[in-house]
Protein backbone atom coordinates (compact mmCIF):
# COMPACT_ATOMS: atom_id res chain seq x y z
CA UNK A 1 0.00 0.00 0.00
CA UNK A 2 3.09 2.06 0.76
CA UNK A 3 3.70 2.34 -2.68
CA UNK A 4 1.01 2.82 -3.86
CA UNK A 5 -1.75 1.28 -6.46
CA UNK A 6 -0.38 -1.14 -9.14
CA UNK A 7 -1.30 -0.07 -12.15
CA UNK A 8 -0.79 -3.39 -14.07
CA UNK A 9 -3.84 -4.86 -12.29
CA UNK A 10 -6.40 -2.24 -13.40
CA UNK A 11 -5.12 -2.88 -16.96
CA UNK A 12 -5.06 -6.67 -16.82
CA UNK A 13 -8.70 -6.13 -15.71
CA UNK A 14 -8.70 -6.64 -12.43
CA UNK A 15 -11.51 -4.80 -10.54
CA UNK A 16 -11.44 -5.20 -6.56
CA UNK A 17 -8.16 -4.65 -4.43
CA UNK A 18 -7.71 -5.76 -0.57
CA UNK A 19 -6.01 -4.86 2.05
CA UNK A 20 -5.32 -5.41 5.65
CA UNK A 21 -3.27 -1.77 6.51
CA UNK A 22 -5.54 0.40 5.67
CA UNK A 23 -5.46 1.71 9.55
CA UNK A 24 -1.89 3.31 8.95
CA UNK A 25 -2.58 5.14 6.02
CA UNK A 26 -5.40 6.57 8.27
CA UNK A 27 -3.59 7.34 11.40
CA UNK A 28 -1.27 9.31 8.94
CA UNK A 29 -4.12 11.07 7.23
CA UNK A 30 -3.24 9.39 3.74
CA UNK A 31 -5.73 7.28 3.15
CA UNK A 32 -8.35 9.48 1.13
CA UNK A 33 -5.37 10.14 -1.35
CA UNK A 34 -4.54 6.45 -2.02
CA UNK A 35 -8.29 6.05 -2.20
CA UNK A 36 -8.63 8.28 -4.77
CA UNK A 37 -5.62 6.55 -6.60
CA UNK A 38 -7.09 3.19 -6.93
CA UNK A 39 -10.62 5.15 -7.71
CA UNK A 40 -8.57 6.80 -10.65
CA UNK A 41 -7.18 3.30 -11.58
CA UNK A 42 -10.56 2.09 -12.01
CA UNK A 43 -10.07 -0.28 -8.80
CA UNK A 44 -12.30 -0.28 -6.08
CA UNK A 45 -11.39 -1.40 -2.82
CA UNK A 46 -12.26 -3.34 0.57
CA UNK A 47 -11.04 -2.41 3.85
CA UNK A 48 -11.10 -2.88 7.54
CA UNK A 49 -13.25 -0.12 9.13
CA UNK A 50 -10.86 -0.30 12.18
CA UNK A 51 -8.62 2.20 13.37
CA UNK A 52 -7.22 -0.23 15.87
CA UNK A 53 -5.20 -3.57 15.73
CA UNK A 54 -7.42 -6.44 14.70
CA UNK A 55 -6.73 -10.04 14.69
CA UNK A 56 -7.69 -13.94 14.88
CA UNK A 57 -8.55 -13.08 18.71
CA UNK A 58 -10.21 -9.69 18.74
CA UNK A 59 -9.74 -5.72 18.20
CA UNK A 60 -7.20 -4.33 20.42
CA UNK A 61 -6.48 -7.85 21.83
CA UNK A 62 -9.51 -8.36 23.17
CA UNK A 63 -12.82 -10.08 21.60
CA UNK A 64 -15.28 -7.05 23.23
CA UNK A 65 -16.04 -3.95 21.90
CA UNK A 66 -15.94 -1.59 23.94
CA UNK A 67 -18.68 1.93 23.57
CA UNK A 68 -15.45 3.74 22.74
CA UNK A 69 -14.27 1.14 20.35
CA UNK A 70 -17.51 1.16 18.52
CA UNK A 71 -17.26 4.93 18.17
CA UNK A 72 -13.91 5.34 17.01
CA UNK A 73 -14.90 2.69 14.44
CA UNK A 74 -18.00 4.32 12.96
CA UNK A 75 -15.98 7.57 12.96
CA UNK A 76 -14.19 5.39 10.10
CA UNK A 77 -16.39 4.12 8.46
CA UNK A 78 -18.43 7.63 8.28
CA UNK A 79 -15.31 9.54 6.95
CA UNK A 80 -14.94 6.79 4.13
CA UNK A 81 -18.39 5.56 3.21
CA UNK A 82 -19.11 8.26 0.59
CA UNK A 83 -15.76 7.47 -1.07
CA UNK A 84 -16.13 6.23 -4.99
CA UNK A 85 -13.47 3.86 -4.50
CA UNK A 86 -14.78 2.24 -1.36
CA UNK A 87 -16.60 -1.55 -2.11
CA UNK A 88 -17.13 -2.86 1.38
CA UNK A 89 -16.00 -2.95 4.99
CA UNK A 90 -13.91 -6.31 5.93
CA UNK A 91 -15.00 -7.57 9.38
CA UNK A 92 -12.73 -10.02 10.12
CA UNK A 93 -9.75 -12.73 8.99
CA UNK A 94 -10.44 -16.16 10.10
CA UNK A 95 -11.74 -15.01 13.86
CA UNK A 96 -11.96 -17.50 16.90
CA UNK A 97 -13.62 -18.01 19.66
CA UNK A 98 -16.95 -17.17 20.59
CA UNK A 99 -17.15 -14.20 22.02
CA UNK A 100 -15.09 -12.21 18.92
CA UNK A 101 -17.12 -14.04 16.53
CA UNK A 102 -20.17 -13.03 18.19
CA UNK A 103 -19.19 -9.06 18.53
CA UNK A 104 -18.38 -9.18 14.72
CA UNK A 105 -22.03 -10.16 13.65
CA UNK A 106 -23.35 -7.07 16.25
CA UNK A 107 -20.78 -4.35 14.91
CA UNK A 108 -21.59 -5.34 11.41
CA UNK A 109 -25.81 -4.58 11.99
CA UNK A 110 -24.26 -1.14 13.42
CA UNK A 111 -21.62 -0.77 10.89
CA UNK A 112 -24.92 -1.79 8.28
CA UNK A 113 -27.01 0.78 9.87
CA UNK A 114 -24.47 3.73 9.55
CA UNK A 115 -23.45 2.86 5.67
CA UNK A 116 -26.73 0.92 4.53
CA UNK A 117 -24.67 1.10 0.79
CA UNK A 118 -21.68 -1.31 1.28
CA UNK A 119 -21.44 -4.72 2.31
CA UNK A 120 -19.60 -5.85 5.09
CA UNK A 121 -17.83 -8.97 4.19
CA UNK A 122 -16.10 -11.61 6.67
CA UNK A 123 -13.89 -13.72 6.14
CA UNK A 124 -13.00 -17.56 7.36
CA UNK A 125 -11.04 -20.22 6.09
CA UNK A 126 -13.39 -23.47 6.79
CA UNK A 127 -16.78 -23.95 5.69
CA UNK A 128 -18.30 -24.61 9.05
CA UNK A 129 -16.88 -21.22 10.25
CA UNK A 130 -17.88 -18.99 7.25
CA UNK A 131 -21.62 -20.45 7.31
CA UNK A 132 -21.33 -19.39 11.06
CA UNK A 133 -20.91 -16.26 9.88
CA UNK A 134 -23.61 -15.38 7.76
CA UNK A 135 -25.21 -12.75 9.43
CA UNK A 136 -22.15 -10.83 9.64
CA UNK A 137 -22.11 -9.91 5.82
CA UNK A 138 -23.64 -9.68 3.01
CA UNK A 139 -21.07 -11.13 0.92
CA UNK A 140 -19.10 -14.67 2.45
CA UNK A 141 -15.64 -14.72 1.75
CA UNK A 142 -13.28 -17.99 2.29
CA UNK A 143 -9.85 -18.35 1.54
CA UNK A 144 -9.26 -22.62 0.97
CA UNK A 145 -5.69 -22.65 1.03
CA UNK A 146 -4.14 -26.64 -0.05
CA UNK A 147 -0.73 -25.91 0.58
CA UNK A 148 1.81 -27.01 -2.14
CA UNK A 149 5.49 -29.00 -1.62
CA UNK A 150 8.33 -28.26 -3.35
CA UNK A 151 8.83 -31.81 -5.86
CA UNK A 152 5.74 -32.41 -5.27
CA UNK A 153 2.08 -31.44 -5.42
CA UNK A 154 -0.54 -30.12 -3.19
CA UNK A 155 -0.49 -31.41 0.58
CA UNK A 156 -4.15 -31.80 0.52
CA UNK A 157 -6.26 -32.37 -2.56
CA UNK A 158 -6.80 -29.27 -4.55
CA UNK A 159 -10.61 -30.37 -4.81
CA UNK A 160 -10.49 -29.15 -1.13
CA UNK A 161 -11.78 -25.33 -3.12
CA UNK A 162 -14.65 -27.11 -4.14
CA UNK A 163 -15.31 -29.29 -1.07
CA UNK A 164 -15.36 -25.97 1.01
CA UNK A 165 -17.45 -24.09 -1.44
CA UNK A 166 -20.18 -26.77 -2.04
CA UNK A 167 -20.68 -27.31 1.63
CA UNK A 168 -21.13 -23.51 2.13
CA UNK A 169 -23.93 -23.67 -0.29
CA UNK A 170 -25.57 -26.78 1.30
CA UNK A 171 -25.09 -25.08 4.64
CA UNK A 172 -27.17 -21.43 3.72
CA UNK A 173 -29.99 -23.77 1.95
CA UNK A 174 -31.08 -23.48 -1.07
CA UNK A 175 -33.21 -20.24 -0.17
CA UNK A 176 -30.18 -17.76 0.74
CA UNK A 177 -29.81 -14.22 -0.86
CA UNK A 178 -25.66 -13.87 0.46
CA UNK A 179 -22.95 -13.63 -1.95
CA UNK A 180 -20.01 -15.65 -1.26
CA UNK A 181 -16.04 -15.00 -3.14
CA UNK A 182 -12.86 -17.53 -2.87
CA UNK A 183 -9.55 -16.44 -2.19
CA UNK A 184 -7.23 -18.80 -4.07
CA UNK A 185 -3.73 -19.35 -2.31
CA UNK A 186 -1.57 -17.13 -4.55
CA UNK A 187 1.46 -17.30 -1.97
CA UNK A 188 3.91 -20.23 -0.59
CA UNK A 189 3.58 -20.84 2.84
CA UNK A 190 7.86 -20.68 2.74
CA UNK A 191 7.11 -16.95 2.98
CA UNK A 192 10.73 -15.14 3.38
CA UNK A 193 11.90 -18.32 5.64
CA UNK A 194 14.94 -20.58 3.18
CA UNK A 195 14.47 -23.12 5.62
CA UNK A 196 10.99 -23.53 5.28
CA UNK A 197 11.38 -22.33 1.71
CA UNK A 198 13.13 -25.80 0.88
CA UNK A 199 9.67 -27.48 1.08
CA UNK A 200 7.35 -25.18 0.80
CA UNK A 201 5.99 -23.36 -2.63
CA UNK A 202 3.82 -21.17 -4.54
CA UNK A 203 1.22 -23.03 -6.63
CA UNK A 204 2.15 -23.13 -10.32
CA UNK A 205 0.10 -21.31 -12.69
CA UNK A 206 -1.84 -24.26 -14.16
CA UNK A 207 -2.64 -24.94 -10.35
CA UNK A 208 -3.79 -21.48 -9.93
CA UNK A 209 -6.04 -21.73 -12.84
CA UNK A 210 -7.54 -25.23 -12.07
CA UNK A 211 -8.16 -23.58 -8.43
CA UNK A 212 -9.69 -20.67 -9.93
CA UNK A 213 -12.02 -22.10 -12.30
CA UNK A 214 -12.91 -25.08 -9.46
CA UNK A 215 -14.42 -22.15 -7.41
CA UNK A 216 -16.38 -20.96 -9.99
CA UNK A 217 -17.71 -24.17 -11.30
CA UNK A 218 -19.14 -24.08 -7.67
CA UNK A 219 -20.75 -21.02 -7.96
CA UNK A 220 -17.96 -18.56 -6.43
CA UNK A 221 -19.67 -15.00 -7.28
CA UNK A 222 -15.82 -13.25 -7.02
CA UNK A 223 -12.07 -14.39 -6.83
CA UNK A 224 -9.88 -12.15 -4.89
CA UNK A 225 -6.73 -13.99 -4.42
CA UNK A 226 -4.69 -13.80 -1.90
CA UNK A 227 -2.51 -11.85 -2.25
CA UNK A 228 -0.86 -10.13 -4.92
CA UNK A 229 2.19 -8.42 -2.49
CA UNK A 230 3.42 -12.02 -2.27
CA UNK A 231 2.27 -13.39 -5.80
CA UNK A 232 4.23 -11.20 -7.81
CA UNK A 233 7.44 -13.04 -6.31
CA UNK A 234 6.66 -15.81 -8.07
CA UNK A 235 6.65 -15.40 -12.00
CA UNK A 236 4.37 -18.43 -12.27
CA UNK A 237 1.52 -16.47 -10.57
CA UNK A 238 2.79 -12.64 -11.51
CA UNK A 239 2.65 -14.10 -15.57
CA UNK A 240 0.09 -16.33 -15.05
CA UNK A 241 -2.43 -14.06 -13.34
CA UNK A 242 -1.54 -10.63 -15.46
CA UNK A 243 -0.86 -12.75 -19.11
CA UNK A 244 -3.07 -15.55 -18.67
CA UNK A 245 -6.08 -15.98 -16.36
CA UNK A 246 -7.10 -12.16 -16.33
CA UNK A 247 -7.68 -11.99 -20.29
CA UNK A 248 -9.54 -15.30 -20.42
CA UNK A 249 -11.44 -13.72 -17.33
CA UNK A 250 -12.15 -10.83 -19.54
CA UNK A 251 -13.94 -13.10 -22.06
CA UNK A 252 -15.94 -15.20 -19.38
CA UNK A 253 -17.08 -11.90 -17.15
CA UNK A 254 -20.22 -11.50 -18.62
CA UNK A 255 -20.68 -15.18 -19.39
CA UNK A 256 -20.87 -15.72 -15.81
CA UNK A 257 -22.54 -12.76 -14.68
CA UNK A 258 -24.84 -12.35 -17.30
CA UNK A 259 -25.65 -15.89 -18.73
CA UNK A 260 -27.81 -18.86 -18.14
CA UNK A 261 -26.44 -22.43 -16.59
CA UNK A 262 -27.84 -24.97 -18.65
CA UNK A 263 -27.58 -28.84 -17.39
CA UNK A 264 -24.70 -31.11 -18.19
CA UNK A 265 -23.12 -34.51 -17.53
CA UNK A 266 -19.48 -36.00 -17.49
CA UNK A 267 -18.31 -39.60 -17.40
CA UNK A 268 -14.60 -40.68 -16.90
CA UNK A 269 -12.28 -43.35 -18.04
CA UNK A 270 -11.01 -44.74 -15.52
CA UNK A 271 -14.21 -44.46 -13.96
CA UNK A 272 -13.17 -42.88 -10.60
CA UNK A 273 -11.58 -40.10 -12.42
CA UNK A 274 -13.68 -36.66 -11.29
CA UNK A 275 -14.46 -34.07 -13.66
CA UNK A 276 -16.48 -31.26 -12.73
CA UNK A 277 -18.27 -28.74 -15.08
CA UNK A 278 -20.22 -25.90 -15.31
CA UNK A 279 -22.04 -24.94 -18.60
CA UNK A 280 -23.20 -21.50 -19.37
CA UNK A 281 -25.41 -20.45 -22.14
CA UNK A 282 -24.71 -16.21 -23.18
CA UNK A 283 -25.46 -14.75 -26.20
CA UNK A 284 -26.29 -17.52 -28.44
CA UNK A 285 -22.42 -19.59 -27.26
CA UNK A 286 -22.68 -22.08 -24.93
CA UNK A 287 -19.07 -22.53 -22.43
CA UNK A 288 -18.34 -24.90 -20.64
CA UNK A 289 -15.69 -25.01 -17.71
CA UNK A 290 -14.43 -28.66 -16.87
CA UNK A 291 -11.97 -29.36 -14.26
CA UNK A 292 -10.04 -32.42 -13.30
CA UNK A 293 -10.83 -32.75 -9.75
CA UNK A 294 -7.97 -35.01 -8.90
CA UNK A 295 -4.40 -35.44 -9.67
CA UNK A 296 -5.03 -38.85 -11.55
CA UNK A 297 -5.24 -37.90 -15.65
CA UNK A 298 -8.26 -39.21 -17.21
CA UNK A 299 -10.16 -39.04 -20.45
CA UNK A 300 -13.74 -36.84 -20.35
CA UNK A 301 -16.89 -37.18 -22.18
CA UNK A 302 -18.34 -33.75 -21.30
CA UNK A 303 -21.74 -33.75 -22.19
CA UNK A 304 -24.19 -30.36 -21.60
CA UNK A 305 -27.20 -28.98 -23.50
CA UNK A 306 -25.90 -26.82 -26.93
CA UNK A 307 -22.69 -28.21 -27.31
CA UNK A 308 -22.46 -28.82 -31.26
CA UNK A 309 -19.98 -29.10 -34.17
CA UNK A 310 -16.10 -27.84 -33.40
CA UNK A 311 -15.75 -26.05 -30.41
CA UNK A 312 -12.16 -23.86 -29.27
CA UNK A 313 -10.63 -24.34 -26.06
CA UNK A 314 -9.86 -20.96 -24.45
CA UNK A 315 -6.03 -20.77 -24.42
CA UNK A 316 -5.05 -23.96 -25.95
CA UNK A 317 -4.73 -23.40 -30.03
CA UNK A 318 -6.96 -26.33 -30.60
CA UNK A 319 -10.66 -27.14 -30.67
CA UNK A 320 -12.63 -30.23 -30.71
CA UNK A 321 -15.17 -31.87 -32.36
CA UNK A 322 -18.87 -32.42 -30.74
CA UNK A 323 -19.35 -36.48 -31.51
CA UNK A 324 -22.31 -37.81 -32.82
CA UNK A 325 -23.79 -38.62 -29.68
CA UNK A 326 -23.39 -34.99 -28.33
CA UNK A 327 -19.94 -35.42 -26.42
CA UNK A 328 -16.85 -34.10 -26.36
CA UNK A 329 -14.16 -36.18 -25.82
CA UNK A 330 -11.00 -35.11 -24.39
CA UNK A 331 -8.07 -35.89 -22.16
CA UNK A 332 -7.65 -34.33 -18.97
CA UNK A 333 -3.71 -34.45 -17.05
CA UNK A 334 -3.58 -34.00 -13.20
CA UNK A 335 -5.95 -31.30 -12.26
CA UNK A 336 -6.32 -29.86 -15.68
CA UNK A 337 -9.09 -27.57 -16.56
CA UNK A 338 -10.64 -26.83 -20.28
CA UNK A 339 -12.75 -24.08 -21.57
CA UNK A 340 -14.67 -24.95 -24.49
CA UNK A 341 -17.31 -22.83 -26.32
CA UNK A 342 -19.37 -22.62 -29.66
CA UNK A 343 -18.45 -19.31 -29.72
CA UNK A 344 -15.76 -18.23 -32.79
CA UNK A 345 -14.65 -14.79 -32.53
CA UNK A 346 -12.86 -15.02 -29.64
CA UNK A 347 -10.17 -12.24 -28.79
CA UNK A 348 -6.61 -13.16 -29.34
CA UNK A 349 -5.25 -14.88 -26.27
CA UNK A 350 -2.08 -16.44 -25.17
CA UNK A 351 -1.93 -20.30 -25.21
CA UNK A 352 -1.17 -21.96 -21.92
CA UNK A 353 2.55 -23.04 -23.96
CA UNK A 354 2.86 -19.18 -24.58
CA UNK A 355 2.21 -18.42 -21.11
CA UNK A 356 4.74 -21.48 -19.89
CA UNK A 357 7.33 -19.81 -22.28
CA UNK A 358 6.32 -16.19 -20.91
CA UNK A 359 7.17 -17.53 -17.23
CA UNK A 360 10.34 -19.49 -18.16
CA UNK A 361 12.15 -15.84 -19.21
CA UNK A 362 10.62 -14.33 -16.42
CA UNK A 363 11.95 -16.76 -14.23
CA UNK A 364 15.96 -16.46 -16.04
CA UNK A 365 15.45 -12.48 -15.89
CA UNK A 366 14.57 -13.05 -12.50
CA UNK A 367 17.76 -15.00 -11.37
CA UNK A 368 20.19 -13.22 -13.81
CA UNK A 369 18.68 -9.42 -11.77
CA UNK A 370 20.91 -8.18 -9.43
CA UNK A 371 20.12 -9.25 -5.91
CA UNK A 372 18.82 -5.71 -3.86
CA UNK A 373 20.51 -4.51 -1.86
């Protein structure tokens, strides 16, 4: 934040930015002007409404509010709420215990009642815990991070995005009105730490991507990834996210916003291979998002209502032909995804090899930069 708004996200098309320190810039009285930077960017932005240290335990160290607290914090949120670039107030980051959890559901009905035109939005990294928070926000946000190993790949199934997000929907019912976005682990837990370093990394873009589009086969209404200070270390993620996923995201925006999910079926040989899809029908195309749910390859036979003659695959340089029998049949590797659609005048985008090449450079101008001082 320090340095202000990143101008390559805006023009990559990224729309919402996060962050955590937005109490510092305020205690220093520059917070309206970096507001009004990422307004000018075209960026809107979510941010604690507290002017006070807030953590897993409570504000200030403590999980009560006091009548001073609440005050100070509503001064916030009244100096900001009129601000253009201001999307919604961020209650909390994975909270626990009782008590905390149970003061950030009451200051969000008083935070509600002072700025009835922003969400508040909390935040929790289980299922369980982010259903329990439902009447804390409007919008539900989880972050479902796997975990990756250096040589090797995820510690826990990646299908743990969709796991998480399915079970949220089961546990609002079928009736609820909230809004829920996924933060996709866009950081290695090795952080700054060579030790930990040694076994510990970022997630690859093709991981990225299959976690991505997992979250939004599930019906993830935003992807906010956390974070973009630490993914723009890694040239996998800063290529992969400003080159790659952001322009196919371009193209699919108003697909899923806009469009109509129309039924569909998959089959898999071997048959406990698991490939999940989501078709869409927009503007006379029909898409269809199908991920490989597990790290075995298999082959698909995605099936889904409009699928017809040769189809492209978003990023790939290919297409594929609709079989007789209304199928497309395709290979899947280890958590692969594929995009297909009817749709033929497609803007240009860079194939997954062109990306892979993109990130190899980056990754030899990386190591040949001198080290900072």
């Amino acid at each position: 934040m320090g340095s202000g708004v990143d101008e390559r996200l805006p023009a990559a098309g990224f729309n919402i930015i996060h962050t955590y320190v937005a109490r510092y810039a305020h205690r220093d009285d520059k917070l309206t002007a970096w507001l009004d930077e990422a307004h000018a960017a075209g960026l809107q932005v979510v941010m604690y409404p507290y002017p006070g240290k807030t953590g897993f335990y409570g504000y200030n160290d403590t999980p009560l509010f006091t009548d001073d607290e609440i005050a100070e914090i509503l001064d916030v949120v009244n100096k900001y709420k009129d601000h253009p670039a201001l999307f919604g107030w961020y209650m909390c980051d994975e909270p626990r215990g009782a008590e905390w959890r149970s003061e950030i559901i009451r200051l969000s009905g008083i935070i509600a009642q002072a700025d009835p035109y922003h969400p508040t939005i909390p935040l929790d990294n289980g299922a369980r815990g982010v259903v329990g928070l439902a009447d804390a926000g409007e919008i539900l946000w989880i972050d479902p991070y796997p975990g990756f190993g250096v040589g090797k790949g995820p510690h826990v199934p990646m299908n743990k995005v969709a796991i998480a997000i399915s079970d949220i929907w089961k546990g609002l019912g079928p009736e609820t009105d909230k809004l829920l976005w996924v933060a996709p682990q866009a950081f290695s837990y090795g952080g700054d730490d060579p030790e930990r370093s040694k076994v510990e990394r970022a997630p690859t873009y093709l991981e990225e991507r299959t976690m991505t589009y997992m979250a939004l086969v599930h019906g993830a209404d935003g992807i906010v990834y956390y974070a973009w200070a630490y993914a723009q270390k890694f040239p996998e993620l800063r290529v992969g996210l400003l080159e790659g996923l952001s322009r196919e995201m371009q193209i699919l925006m108003p697909v899923l916003l806009e469009g109509e999910d129309v039924g569909g079926e998959t089959m898999c040989e071997p048959e406990d291979g698991i490939i999940h899809t989501r078709a869409i029908s927009y503007d006379g195309h029909i898409y269809v998002i199908a991920c490989n749910m597990t790290e075995k390859p298999c082959k698909g036979y995605v099936r889904a209502k409009g699928i017809r003659g040769i189809m492209n695959v978003l990023s790939e340089d290919r297409t594929v032909e609709v079989s007789g029998d209304g199928a497309i049949d395709d290979q899947f590797d280890a958590y692969a995804t594929h995009i297909y659609t009817t749709r033929t005048d497609l803007p240009e985008l860079r194939s997954l090899d062109d990306i892979a090449d993109m990130i190899a450079a980056a990754v030899k101008a990386d190591a040949d930069a001198p080290a900072s001082d």
